[in-house]
PDB file of N, CA and C in Angstrom:
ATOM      1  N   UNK A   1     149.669  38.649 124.696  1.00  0.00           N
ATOM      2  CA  UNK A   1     148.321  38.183 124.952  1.00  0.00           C
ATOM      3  C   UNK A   1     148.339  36.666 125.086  1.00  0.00           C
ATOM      4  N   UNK A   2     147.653  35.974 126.255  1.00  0.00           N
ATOM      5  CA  UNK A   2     147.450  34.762 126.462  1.00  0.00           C
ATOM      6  C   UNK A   2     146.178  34.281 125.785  1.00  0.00           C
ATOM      7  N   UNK A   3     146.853  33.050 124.742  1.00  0.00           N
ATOM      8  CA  UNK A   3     145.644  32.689 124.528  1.00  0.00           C
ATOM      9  C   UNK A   3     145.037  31.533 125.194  1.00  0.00           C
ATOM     10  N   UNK A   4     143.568  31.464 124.886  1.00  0.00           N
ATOM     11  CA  UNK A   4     142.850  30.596 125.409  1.00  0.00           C
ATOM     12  C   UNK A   4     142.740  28.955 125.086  1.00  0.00           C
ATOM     13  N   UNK A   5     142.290  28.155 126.702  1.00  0.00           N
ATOM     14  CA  UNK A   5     142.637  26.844 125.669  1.00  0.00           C
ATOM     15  C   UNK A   5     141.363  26.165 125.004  1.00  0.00           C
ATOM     16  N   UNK A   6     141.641  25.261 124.519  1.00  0.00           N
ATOM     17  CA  UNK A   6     140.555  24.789 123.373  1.00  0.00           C
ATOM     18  C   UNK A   6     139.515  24.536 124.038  1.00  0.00           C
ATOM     19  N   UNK A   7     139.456  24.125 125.204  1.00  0.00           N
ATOM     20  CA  UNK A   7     138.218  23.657 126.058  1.00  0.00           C
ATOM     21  C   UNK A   7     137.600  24.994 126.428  1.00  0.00           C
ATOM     22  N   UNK A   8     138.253  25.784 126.897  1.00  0.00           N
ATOM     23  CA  UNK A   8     136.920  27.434 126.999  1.00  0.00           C
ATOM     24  C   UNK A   8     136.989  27.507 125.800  1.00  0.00           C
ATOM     25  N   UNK A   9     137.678  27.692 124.535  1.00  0.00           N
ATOM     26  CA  UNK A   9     137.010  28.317 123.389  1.00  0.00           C
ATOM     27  C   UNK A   9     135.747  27.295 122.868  1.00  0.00           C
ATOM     28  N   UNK A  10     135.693  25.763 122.766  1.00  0.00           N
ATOM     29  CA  UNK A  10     134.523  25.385 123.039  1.00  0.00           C
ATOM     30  C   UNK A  10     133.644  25.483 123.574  1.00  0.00           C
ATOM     31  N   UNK A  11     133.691  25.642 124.901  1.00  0.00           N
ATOM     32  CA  UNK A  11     132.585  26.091 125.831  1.00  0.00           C
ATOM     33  C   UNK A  11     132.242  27.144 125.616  1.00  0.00           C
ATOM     34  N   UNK A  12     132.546  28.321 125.391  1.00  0.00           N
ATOM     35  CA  UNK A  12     131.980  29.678 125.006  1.00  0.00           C
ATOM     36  C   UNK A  12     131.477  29.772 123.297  1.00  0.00           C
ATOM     37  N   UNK A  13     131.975  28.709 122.511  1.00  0.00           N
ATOM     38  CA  UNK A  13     131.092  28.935 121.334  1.00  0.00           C
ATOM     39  C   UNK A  13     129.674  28.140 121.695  1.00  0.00           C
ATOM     40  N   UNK A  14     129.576  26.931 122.652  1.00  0.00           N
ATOM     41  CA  UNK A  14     128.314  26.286 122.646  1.00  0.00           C
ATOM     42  C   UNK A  14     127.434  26.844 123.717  1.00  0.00           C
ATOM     43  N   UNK A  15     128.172  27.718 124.684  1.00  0.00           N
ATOM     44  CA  UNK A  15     127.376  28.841 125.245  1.00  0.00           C
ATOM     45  C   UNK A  15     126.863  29.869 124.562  1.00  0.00           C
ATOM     46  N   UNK A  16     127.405  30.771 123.543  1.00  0.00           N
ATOM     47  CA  UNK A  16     126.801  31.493 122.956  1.00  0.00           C
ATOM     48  C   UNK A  16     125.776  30.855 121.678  1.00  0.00           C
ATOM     49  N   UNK A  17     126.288  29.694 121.392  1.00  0.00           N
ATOM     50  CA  UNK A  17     124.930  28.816 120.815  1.00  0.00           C
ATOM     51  C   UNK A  17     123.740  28.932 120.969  1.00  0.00           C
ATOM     52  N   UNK A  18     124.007  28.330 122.585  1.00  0.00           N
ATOM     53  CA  UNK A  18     122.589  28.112 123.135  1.00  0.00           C
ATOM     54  C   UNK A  18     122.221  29.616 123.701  1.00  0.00           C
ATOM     55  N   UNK A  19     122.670  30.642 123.557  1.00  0.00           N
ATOM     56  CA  UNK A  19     122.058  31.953 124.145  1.00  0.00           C
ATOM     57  C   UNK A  19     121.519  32.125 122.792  1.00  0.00           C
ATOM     58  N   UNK A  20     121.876  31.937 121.529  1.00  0.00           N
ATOM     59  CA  UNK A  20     121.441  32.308 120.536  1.00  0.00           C
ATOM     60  C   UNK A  20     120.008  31.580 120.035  1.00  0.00           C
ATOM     61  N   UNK A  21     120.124  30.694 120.563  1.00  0.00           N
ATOM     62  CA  UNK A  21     118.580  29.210 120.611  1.00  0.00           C
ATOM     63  C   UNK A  21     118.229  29.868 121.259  1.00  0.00           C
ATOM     64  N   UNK A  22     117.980  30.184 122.420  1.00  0.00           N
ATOM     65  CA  UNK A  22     116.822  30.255 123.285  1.00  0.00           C
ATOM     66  C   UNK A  22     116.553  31.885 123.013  1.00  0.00           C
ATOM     67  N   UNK A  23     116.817  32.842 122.435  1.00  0.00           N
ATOM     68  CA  UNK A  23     116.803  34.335 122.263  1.00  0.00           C
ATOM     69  C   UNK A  23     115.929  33.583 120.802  1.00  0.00           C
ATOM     70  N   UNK A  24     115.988  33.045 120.070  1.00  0.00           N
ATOM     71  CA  UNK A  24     114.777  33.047 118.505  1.00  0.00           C
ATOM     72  C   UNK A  24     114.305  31.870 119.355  1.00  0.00           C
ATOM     73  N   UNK A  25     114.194  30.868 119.550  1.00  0.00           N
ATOM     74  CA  UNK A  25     113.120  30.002 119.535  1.00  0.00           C
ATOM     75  C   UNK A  25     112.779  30.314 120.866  1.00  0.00           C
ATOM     76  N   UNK A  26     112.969  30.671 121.582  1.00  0.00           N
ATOM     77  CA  UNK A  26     112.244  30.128 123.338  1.00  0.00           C
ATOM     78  C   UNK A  26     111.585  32.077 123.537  1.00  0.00           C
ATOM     79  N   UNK A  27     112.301  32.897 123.726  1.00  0.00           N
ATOM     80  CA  UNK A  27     111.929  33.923 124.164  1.00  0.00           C
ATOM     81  C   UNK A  27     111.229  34.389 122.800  1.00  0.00           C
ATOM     82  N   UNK A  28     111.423  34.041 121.273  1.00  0.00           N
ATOM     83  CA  UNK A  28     110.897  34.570 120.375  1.00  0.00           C
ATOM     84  C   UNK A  28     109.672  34.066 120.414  1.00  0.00           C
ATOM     85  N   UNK A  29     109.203  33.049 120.399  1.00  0.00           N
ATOM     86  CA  UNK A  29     107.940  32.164 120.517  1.00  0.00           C
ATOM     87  C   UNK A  29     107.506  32.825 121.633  1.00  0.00           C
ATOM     88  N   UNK A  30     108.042  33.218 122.636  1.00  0.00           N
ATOM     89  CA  UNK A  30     107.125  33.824 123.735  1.00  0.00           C
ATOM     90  C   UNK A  30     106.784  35.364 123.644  1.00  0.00           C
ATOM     91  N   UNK A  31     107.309  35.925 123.142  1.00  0.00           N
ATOM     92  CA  UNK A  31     106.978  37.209 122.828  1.00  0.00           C
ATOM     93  C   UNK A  31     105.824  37.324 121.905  1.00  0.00           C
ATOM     94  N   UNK A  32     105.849  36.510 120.873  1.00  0.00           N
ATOM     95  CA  UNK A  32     105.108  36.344 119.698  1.00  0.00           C
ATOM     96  C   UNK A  32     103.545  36.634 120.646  1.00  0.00           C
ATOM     97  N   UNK A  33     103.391  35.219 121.387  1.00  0.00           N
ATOM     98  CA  UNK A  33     101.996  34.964 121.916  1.00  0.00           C
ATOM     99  C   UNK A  33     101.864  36.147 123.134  1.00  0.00           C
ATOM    100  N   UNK A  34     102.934  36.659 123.360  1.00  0.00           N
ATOM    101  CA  UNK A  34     102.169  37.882 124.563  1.00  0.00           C
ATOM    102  C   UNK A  34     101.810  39.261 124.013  1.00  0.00           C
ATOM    103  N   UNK A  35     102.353  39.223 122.641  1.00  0.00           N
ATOM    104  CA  UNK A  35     102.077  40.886 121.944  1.00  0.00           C
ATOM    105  C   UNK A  35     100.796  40.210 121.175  1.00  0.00           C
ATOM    106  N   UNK A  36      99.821  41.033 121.379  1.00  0.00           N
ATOM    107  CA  UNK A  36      98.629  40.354 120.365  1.00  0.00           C
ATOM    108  C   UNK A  36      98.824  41.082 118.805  1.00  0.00           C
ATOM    109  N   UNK A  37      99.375  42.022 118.998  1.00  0.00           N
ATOM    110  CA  UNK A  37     100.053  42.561 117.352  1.00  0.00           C
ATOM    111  C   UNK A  37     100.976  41.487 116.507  1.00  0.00           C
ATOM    112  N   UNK A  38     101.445  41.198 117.369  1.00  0.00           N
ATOM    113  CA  UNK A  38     102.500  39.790 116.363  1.00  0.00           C
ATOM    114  C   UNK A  38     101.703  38.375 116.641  1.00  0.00           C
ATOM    115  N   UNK A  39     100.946  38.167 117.595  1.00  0.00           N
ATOM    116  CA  UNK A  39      99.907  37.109 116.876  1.00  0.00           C
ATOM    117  C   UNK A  39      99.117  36.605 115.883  1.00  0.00           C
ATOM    118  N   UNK A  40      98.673  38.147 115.839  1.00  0.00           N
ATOM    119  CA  UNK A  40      97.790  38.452 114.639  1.00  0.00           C
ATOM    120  C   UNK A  40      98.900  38.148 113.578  1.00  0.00           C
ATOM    121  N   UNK A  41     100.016  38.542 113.421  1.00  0.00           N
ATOM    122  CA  UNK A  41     100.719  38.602 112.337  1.00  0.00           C
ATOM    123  C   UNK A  41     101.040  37.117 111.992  1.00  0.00           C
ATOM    124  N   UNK A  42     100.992  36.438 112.994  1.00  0.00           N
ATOM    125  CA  UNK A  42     102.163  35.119 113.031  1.00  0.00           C
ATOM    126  C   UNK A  42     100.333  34.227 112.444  1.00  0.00           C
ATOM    127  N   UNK A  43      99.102  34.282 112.945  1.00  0.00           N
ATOM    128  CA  UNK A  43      98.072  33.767 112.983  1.00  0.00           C
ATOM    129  C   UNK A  43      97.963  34.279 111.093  1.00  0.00           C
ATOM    130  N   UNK A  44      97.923  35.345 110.742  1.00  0.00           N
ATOM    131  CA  UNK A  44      97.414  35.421 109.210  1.00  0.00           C
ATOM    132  C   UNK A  44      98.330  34.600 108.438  1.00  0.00           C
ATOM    133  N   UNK A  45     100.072  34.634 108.964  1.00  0.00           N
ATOM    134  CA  UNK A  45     100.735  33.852 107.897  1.00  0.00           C
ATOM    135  C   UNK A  45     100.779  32.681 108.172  1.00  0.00           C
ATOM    136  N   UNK A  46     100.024  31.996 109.030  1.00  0.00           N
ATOM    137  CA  UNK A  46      99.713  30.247 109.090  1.00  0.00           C
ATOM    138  C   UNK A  46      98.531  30.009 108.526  1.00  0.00           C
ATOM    139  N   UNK A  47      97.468  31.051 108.231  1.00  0.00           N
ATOM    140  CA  UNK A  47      95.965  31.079 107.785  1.00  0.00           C
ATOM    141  C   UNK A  47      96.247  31.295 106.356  1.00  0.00           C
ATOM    142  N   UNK A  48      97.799  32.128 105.842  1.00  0.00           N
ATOM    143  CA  UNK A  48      97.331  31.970 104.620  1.00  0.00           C
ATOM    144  C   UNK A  48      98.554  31.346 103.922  1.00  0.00           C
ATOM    145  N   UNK A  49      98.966  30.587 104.822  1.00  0.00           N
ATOM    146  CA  UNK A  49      99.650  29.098 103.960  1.00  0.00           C
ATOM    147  C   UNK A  49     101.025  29.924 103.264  1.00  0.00           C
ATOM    148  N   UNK A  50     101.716  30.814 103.880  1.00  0.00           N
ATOM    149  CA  UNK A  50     102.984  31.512 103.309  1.00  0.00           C
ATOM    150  C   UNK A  50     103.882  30.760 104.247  1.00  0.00           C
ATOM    151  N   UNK A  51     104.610  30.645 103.360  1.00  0.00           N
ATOM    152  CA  UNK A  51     106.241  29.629 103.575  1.00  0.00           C
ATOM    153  C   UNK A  51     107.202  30.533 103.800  1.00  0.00           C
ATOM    154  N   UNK A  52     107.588  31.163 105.421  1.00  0.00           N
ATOM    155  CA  UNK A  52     108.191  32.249 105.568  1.00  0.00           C
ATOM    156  C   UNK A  52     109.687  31.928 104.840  1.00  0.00           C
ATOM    157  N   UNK A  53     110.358  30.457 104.949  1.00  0.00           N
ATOM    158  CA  UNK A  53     111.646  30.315 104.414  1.00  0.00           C
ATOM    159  C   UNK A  53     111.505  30.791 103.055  1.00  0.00           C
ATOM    160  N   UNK A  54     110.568  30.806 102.329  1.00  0.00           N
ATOM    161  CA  UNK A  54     110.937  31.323 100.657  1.00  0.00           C
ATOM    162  C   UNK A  54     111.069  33.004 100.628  1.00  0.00           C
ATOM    163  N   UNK A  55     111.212  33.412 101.756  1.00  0.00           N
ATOM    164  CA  UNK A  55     111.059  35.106 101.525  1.00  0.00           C
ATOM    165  C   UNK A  55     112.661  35.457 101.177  1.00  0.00           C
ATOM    166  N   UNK A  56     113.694  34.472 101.212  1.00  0.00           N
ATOM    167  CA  UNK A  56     114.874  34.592 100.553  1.00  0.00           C
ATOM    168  C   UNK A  56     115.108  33.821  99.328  1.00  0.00           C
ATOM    169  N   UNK A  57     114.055  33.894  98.529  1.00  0.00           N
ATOM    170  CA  UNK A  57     114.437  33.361  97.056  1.00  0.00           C
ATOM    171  C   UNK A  57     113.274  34.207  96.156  1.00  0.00           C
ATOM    172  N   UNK A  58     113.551  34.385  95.184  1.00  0.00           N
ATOM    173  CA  UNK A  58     112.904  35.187  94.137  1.00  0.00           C
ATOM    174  C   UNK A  58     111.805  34.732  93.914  1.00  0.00           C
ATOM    175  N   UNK A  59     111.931  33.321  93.851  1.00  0.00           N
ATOM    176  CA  UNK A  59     110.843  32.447  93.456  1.00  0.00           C
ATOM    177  C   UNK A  59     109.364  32.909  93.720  1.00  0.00           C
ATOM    178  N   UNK A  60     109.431  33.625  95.106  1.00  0.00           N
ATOM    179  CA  UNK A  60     108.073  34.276  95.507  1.00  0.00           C
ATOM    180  C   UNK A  60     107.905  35.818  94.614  1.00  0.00           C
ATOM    181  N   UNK A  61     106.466  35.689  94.302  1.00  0.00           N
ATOM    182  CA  UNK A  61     106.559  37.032  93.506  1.00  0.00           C
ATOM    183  C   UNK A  61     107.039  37.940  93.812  1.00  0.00           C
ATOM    184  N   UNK A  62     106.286  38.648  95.200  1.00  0.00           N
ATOM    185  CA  UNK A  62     106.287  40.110  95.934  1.00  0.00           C
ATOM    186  C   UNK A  62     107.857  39.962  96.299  1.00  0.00           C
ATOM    187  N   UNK A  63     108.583  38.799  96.651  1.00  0.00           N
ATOM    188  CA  UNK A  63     109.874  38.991  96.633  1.00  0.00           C
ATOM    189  C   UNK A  63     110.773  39.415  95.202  1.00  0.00           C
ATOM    190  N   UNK A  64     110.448  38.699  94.346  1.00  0.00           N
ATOM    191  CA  UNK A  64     111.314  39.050  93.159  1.00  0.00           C
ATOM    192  C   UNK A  64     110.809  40.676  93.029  1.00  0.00           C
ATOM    193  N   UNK A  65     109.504  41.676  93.262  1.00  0.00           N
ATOM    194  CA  UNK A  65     109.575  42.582  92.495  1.00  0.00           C
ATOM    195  C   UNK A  65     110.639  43.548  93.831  1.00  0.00           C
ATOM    196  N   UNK A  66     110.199  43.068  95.131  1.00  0.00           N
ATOM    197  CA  UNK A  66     111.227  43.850  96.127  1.00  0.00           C
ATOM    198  C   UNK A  66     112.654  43.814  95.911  1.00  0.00           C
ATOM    199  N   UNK A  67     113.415  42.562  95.101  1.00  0.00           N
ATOM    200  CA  UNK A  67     114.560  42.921  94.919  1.00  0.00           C
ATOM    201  C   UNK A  67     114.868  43.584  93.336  1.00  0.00           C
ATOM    202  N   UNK A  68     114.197  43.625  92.519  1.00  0.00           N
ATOM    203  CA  UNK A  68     113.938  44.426  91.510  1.00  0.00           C
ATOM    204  C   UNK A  68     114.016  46.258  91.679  1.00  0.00           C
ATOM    205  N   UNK A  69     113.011  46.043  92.737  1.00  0.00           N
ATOM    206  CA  UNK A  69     112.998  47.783  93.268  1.00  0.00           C
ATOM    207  C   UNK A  69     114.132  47.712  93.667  1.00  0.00           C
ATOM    208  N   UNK A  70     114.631  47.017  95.063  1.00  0.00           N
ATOM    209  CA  UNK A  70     116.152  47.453  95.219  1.00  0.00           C
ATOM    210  C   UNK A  70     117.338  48.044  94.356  1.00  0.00           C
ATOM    211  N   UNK A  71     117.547  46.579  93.464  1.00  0.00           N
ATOM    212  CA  UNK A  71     118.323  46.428  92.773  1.00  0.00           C
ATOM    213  C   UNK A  71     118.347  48.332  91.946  1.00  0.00           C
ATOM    214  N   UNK A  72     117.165  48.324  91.478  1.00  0.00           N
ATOM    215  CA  UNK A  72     117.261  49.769  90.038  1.00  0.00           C
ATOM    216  C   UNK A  72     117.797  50.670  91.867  1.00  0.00           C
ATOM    217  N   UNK A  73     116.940  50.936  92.876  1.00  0.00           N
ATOM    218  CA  UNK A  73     117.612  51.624  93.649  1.00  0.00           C
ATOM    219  C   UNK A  73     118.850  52.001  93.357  1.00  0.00           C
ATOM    220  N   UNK A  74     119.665  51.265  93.753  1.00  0.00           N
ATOM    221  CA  UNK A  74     121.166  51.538  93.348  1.00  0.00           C
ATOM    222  C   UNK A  74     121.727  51.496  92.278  1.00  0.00           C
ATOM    223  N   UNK A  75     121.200  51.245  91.414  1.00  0.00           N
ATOM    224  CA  UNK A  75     121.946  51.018  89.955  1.00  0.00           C
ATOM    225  C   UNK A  75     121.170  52.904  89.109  1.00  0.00           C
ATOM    226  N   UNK A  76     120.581  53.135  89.578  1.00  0.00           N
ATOM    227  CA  UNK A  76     119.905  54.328  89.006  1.00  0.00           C
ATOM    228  C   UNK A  76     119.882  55.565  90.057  1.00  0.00           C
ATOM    229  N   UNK A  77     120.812  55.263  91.118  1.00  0.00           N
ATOM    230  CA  UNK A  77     120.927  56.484  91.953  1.00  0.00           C
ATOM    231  C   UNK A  77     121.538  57.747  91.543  1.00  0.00           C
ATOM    232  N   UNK A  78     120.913  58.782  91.678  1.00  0.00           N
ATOM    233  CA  UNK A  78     121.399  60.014  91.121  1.00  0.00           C
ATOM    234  C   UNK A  78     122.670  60.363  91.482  1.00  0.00           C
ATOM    235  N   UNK A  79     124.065  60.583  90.730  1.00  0.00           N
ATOM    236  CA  UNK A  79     125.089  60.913  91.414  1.00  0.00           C
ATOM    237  C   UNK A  79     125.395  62.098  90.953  1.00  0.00           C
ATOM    238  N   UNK A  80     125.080  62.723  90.817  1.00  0.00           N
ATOM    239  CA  UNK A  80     125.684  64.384  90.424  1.00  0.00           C
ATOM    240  C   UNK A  80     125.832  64.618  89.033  1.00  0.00           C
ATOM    241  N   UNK A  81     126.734  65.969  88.587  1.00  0.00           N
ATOM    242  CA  UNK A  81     127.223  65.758  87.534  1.00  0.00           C
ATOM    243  C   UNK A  81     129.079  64.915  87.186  1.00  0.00           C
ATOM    244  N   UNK A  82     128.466  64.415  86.196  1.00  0.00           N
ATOM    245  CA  UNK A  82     129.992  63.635  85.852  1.00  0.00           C
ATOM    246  C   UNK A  82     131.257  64.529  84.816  1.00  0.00           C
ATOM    247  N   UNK A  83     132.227  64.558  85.450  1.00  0.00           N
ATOM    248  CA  UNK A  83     133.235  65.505  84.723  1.00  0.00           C
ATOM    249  C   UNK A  83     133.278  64.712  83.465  1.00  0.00           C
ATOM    250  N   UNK A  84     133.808  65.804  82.620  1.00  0.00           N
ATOM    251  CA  UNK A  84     133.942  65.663  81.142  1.00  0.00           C
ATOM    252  C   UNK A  84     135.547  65.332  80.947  1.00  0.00           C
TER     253      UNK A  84
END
């Protein structure tokens, strides 16, 4: 196998960069405002002042009890009977 030289493997990581930018910010922002279902959605969480970056830290309530539920999820999953 031939490998590639450093200049395409650059160019194809800052190409798939920018496909990855413009797929969340450019086409995501535009989808947002043409579905009026995710307007509404995107319009209540600017109306009611929620900080979408904290939905990965506990710190937010409804988050800490969702990873709570998770968490017993798996830690309390029924596994059968256990040999003796």
């Amino acid at each position: 196998m031939q490998s590639k030289s450093r200049a395409y493997r650059w160019g194809s990581f800052f190409a798939g960069s920018l496909i990855i930018y413009l797929v969340c910010f450019v086409l995501g922002a535009k989808l947002v405002q043409t579905v009026p279902a995710m307007r509404r959605m995107a319009e209540f969480v600017d109306e009611s002042g929620i900080e979408t970056g904290e939905f990965y830290y506990t710190d937010v309530e409804i988050v800490g009890h969702a990873d709570i539920g998770a968490r017993s999820t798996f830690e309390h999953t029924p596994r059968g009977p256990q040999p003796e």
